[in-house]
N, C-alpha and C. Protein backbone atom coordinates (compact mmCIF):
# COMPACT_ATOMS: atom_id res chain seq x y z
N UNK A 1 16.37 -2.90 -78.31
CA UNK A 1 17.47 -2.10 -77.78
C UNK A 1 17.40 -2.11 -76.26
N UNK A 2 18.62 -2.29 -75.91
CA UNK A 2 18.71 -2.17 -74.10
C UNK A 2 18.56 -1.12 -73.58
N UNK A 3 18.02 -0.98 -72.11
CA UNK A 3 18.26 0.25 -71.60
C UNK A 3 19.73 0.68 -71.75
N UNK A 4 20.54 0.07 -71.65
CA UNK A 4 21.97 0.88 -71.68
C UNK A 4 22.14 1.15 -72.85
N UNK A 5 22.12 0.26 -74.47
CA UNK A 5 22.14 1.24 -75.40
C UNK A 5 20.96 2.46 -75.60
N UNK A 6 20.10 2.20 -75.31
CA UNK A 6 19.53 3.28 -75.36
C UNK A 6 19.67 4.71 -74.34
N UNK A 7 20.34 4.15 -73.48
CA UNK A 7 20.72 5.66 -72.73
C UNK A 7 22.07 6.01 -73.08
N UNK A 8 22.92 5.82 -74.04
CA UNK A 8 24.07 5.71 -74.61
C UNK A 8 24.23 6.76 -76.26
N UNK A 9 22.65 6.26 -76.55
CA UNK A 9 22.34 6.75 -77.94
C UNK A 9 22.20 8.24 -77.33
N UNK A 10 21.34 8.19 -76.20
CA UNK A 10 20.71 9.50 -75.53
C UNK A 10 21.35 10.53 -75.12
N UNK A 11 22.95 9.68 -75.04
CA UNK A 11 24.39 10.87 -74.14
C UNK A 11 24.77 11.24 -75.00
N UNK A 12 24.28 10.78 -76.10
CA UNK A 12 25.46 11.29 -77.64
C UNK A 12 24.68 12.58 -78.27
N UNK A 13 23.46 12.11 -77.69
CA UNK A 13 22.12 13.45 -78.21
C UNK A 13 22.22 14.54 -77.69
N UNK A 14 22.44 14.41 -76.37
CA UNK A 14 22.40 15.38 -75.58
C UNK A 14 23.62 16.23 -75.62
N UNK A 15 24.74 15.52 -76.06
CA UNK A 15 25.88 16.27 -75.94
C UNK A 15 26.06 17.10 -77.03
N UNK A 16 25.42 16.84 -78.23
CA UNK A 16 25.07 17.38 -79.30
C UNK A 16 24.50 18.11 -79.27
N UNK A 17 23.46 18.40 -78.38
CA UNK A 17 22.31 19.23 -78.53
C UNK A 17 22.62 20.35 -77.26
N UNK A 18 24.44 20.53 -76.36
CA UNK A 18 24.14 20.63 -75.48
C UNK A 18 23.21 20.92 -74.15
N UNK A 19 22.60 19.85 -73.84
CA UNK A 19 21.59 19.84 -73.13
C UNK A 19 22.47 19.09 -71.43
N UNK A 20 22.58 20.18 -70.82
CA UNK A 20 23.53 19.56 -69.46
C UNK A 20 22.51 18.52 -68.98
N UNK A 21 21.15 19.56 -68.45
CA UNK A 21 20.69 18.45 -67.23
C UNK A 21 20.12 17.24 -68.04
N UNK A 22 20.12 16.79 -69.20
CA UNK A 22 19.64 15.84 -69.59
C UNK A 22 21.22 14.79 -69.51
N UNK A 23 22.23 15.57 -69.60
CA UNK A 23 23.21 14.80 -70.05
C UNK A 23 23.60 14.40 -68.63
N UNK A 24 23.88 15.07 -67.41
CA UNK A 24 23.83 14.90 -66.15
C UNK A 24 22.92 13.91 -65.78
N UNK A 25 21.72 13.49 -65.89
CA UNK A 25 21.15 12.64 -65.63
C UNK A 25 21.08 11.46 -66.37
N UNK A 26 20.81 11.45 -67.46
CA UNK A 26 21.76 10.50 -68.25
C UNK A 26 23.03 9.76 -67.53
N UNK A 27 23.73 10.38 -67.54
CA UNK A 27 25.19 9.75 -66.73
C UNK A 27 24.93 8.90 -65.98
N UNK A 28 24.51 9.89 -65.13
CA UNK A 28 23.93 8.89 -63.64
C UNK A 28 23.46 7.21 -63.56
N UNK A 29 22.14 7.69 -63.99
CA UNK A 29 22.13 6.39 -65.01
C UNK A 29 22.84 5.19 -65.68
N UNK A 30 23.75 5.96 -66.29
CA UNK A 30 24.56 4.80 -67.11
C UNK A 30 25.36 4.45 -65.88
N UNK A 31 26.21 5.09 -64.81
CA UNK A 31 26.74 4.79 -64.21
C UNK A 31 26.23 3.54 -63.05
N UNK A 32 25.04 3.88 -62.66
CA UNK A 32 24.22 3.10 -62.09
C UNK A 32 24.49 1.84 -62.70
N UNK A 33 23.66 1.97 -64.10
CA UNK A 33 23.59 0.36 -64.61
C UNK A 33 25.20 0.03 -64.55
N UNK A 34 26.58 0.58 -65.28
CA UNK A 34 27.76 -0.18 -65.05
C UNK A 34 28.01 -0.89 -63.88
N UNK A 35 27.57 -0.11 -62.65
CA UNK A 35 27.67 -0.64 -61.15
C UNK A 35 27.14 -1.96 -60.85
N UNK A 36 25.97 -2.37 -61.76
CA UNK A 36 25.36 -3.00 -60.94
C UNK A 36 25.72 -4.61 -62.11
N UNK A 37 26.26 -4.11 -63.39
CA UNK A 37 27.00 -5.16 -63.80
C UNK A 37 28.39 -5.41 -63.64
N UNK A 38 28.80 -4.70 -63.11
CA UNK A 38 30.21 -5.41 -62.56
C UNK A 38 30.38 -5.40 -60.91
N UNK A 39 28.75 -5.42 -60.05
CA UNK A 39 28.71 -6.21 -58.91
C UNK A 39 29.10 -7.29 -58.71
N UNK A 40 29.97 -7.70 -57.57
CA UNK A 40 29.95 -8.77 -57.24
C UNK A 40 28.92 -9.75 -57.51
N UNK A 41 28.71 -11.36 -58.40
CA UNK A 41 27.68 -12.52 -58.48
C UNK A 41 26.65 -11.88 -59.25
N UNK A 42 27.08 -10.43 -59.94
CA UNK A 42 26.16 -10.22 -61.06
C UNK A 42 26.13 -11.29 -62.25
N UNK A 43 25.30 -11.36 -63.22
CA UNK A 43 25.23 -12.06 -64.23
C UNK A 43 25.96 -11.53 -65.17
N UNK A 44 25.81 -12.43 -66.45
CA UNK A 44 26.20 -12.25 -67.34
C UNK A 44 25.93 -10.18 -68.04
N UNK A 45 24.17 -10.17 -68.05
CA UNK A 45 23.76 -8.78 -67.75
C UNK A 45 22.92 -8.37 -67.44
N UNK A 46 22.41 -7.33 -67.27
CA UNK A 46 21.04 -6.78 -66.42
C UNK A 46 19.81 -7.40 -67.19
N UNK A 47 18.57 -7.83 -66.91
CA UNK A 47 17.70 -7.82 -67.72
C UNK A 47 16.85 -6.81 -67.30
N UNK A 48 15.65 -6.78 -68.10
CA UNK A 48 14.71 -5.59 -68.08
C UNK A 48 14.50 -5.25 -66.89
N UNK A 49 13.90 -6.37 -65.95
CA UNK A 49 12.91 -6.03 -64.75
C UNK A 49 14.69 -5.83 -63.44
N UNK A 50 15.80 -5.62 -63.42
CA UNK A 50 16.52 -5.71 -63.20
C UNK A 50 16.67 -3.65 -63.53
N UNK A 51 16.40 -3.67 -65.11
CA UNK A 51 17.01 -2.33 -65.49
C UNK A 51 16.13 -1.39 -64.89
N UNK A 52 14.49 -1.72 -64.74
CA UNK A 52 13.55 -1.09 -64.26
C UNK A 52 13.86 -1.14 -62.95
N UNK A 53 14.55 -1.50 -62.00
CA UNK A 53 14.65 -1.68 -60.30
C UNK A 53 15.78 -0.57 -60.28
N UNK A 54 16.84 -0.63 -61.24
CA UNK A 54 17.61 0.64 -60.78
C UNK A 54 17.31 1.83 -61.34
N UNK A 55 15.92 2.08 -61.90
CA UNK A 55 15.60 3.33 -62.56
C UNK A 55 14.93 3.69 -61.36
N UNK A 56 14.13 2.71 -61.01
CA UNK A 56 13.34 3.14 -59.57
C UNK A 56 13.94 3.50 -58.55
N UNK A 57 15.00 2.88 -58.42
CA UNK A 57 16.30 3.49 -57.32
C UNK A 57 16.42 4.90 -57.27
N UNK A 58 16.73 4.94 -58.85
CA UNK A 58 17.70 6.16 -59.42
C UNK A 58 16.42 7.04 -58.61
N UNK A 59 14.96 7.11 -59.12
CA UNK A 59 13.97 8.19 -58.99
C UNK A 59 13.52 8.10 -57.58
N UNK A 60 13.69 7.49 -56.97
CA UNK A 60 13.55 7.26 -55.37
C UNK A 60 14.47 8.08 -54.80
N UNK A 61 15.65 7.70 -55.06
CA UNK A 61 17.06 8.76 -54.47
C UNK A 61 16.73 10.27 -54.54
N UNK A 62 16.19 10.59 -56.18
CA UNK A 62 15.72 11.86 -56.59
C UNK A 62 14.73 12.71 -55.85
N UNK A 63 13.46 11.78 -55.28
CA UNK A 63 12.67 12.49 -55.05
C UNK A 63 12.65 12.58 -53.11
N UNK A 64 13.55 11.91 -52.70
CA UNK A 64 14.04 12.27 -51.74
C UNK A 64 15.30 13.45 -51.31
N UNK A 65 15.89 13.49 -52.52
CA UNK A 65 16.51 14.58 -52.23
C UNK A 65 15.96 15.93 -52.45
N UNK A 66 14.99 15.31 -53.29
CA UNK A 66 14.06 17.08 -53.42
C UNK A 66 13.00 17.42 -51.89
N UNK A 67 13.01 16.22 -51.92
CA UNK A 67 12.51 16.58 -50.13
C UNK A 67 13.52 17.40 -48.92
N UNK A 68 14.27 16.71 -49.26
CA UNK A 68 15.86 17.11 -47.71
C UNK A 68 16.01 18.64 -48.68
N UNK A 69 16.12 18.90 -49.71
CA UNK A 69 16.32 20.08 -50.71
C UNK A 69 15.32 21.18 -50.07
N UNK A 70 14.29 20.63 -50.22
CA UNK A 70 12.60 22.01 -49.86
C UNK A 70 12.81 21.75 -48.46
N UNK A 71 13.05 21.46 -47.34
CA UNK A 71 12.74 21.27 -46.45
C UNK A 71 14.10 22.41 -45.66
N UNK A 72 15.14 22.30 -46.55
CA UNK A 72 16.49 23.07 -46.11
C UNK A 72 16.07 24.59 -47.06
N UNK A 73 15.43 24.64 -47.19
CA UNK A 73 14.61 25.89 -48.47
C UNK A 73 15.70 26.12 -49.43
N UNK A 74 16.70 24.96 -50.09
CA UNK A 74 17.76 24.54 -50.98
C UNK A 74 17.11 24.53 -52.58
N UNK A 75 16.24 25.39 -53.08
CA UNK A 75 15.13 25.18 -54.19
C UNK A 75 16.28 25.28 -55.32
N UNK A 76 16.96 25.63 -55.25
CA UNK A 76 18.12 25.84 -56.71
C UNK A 76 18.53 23.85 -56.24
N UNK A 77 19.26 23.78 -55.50
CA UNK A 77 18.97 22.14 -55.21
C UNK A 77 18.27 21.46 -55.91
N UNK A 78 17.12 21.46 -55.53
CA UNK A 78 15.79 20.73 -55.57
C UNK A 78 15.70 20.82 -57.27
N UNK A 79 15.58 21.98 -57.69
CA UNK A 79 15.27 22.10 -59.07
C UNK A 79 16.28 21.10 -60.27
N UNK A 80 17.55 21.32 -59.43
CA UNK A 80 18.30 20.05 -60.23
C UNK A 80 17.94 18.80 -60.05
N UNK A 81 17.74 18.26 -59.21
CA UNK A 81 17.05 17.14 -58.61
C UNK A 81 15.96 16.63 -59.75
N UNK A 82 14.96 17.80 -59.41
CA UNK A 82 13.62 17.75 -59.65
C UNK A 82 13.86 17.45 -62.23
N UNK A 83 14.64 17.88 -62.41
CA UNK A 83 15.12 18.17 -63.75
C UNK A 83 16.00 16.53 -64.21
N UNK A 84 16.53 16.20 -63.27
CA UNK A 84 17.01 14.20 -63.44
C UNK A 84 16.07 13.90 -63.26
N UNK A 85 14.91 13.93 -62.46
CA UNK A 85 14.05 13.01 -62.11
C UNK A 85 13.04 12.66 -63.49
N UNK A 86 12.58 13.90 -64.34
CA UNK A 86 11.97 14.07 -64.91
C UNK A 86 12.62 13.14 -66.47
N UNK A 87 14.11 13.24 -66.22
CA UNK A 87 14.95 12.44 -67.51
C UNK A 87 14.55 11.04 -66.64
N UNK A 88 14.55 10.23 -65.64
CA UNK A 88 14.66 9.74 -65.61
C UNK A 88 13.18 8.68 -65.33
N UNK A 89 12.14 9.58 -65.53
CA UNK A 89 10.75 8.54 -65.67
C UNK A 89 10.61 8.98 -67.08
N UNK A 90 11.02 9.32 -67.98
CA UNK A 90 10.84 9.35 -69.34
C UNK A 90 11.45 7.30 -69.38
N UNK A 91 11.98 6.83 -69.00
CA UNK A 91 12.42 5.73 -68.90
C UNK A 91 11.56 4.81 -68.31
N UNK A 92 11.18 4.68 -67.06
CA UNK A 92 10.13 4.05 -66.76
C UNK A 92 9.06 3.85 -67.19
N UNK A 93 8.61 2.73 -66.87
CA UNK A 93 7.07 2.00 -67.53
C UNK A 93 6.16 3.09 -66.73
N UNK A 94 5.06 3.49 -67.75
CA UNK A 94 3.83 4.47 -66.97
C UNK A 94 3.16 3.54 -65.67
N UNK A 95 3.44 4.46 -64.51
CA UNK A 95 2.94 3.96 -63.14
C UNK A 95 1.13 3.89 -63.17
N UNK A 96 0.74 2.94 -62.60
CA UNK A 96 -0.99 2.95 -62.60
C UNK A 96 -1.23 3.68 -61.62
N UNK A 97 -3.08 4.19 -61.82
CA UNK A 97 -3.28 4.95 -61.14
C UNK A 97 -3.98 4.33 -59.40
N UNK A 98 -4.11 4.81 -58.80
CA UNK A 98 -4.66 4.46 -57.43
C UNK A 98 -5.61 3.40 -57.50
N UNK A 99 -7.00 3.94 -58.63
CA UNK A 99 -7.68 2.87 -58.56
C UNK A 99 -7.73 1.84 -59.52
N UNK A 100 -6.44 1.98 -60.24
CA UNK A 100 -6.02 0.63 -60.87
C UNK A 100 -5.32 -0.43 -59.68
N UNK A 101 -4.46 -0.09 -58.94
CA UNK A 101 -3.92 -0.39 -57.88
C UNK A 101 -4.41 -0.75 -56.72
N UNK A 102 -6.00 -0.37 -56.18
CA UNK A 102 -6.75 -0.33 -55.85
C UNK A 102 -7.37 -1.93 -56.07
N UNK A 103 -7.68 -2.05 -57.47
CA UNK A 103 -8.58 -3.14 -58.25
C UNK A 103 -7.58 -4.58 -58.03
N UNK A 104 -6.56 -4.05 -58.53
CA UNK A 104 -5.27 -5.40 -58.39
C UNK A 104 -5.20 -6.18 -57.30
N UNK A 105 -4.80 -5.22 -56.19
CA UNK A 105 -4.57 -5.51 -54.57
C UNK A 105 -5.77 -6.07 -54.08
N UNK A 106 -6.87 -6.08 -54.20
CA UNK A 106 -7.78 -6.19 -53.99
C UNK A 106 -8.24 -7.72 -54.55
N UNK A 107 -7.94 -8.00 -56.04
CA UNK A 107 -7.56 -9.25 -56.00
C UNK A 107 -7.24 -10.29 -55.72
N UNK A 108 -5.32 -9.65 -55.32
CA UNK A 108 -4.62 -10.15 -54.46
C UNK A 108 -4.77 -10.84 -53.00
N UNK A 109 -5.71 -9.82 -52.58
CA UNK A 109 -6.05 -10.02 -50.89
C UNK A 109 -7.25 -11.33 -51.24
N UNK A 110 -8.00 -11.76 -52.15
CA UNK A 110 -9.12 -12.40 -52.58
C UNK A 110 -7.98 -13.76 -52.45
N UNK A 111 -6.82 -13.68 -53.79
CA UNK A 111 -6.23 -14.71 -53.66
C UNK A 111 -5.60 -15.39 -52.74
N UNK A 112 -4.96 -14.29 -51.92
CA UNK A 112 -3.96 -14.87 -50.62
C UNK A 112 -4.65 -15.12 -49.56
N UNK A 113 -6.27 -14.71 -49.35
CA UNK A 113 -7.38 -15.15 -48.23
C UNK A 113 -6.44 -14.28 -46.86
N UNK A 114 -5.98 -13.03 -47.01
CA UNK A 114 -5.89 -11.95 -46.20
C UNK A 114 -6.96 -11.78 -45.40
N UNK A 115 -6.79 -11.92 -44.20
CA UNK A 115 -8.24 -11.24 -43.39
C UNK A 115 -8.25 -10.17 -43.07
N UNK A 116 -6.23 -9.95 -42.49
CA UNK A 116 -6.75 -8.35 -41.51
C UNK A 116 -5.07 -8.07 -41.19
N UNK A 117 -4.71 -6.65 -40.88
CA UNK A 117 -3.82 -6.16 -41.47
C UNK A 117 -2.46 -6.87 -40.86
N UNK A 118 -2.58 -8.48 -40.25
CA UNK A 118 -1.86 -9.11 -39.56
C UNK A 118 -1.41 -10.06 -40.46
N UNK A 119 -1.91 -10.05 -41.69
CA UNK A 119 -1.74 -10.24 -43.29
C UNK A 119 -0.83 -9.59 -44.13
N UNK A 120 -0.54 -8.55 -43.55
CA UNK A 120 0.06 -7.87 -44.71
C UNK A 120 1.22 -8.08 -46.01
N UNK A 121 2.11 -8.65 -44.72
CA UNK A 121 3.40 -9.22 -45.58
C UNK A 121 3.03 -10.02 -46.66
N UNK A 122 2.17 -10.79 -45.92
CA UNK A 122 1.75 -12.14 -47.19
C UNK A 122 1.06 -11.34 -48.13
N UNK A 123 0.39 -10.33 -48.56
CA UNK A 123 0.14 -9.44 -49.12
C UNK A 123 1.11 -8.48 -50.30
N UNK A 124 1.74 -8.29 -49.37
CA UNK A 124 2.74 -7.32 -50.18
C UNK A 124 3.58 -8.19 -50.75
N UNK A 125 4.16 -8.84 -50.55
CA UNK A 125 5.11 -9.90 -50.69
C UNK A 125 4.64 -10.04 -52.51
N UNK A 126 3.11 -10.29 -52.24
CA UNK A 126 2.82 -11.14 -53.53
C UNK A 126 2.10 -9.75 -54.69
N UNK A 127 1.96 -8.60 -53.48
CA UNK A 127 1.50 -7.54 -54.49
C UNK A 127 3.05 -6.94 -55.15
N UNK A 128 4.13 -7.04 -54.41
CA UNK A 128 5.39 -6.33 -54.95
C UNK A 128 5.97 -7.00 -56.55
N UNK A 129 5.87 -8.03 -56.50
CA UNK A 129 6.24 -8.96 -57.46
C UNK A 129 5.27 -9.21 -58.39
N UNK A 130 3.91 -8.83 -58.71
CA UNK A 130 3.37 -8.93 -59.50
C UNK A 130 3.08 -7.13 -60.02
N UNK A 131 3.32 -5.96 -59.21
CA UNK A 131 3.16 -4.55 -59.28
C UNK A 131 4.81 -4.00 -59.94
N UNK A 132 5.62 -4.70 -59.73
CA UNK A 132 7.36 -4.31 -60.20
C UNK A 132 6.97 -3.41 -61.56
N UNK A 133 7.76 -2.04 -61.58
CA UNK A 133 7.95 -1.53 -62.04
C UNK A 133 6.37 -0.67 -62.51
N UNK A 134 5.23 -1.13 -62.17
CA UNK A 134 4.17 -0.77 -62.32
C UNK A 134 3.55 0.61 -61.76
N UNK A 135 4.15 0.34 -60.42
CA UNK A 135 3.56 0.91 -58.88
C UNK A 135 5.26 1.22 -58.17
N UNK A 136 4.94 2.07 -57.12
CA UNK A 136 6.25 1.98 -56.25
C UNK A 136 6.02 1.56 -54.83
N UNK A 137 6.90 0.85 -54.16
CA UNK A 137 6.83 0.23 -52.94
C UNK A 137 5.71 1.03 -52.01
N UNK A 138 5.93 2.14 -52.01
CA UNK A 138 5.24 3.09 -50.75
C UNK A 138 3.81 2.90 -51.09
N UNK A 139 3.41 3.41 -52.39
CA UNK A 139 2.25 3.44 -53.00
C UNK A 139 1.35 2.34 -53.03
N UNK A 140 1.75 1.01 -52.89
CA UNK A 140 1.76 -0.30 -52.69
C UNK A 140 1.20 -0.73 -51.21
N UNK A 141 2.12 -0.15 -50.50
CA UNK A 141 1.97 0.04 -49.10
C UNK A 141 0.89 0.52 -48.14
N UNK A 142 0.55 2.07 -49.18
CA UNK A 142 -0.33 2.48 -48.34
C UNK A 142 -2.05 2.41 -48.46
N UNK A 143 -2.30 1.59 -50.15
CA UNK A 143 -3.40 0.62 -50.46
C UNK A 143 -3.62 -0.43 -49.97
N UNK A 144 -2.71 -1.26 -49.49
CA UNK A 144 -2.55 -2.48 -48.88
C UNK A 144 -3.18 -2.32 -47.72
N UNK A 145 -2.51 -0.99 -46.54
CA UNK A 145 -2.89 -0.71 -45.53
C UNK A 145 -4.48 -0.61 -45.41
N UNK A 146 -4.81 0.53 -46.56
CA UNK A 146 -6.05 1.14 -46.34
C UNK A 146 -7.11 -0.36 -46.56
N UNK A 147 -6.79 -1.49 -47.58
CA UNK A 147 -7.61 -2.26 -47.83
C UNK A 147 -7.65 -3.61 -46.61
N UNK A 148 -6.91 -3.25 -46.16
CA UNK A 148 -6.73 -4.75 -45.10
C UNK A 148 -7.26 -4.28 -43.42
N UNK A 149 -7.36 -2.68 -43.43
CA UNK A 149 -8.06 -2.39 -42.31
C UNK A 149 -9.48 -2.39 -42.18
């Protein structure tokens, strides 16, 4: 089953069960993925590692707005925010932990013969694409940093 039928099955649940913020985030979602198949030089249709890049979007957007949210002391905000976000890593692949991420990169830097943090790109480049959907960019980023200094 696709992510889109399966978040489809999920709007029908929710609406049943009225459950707003699940169904609110839900939406979102689906709307997302429609967007990004009837982009311009989209394909035929999304595939997985495709469906996983706009979930990460979706929860990136989220957890930045719960930032600009707490920071404006907007907590009724935030709490909606914070309530999609939570529908929306029920979807995502379980993220590894630091020192799984840690062990990988570390690899990585073995393979790509990284010396020093004038390396990095060539680094990330090859840690982003093998970490997709695993890890998130930042998190990625700031192991990379710590290991190449």
């Amino acid at each position: 089953m696709s992510l889109k039928e399966q978040i489809e099955a999920d709007i029908k649940k929710a609406m049943l069960e009225k459950n707003k913020d699940d169904l609110r985030a839900l939406r979102a979602i689906k709307s997302m993925i429609l967007l990004a198949q009837t982009e311009k030089g989209a394909s035929e249709g999304l595939n997985s590692e495709g469906e996983i890049k706009i979930l990460q979007k979706a929860a990136k957007q989220r957890t930045d707005s719960i930032a600009i949210y707490q920071q404006q002391k907007r907590d009724d905000l935030a709490a909606i925010e914070q309530a999609e976000l939570e529908v929306i890593k029920r979807y995502l692949p379980e993220q590894m932990s630091e020192e799984e991420l840690e062990k990988i990169i570390g690899q990585i830097i073995e393979k790509t013969g990284a010396k020093g943090p004038q390396d990095m790109g060539k680094v990330m480049g090859a840690a982003s694409k093998d970490l997709a959907g695993k890890a998130d960019g930042k998190t990625i980023s700031i192991i990379v940093k710590k290991l190449l200094s």
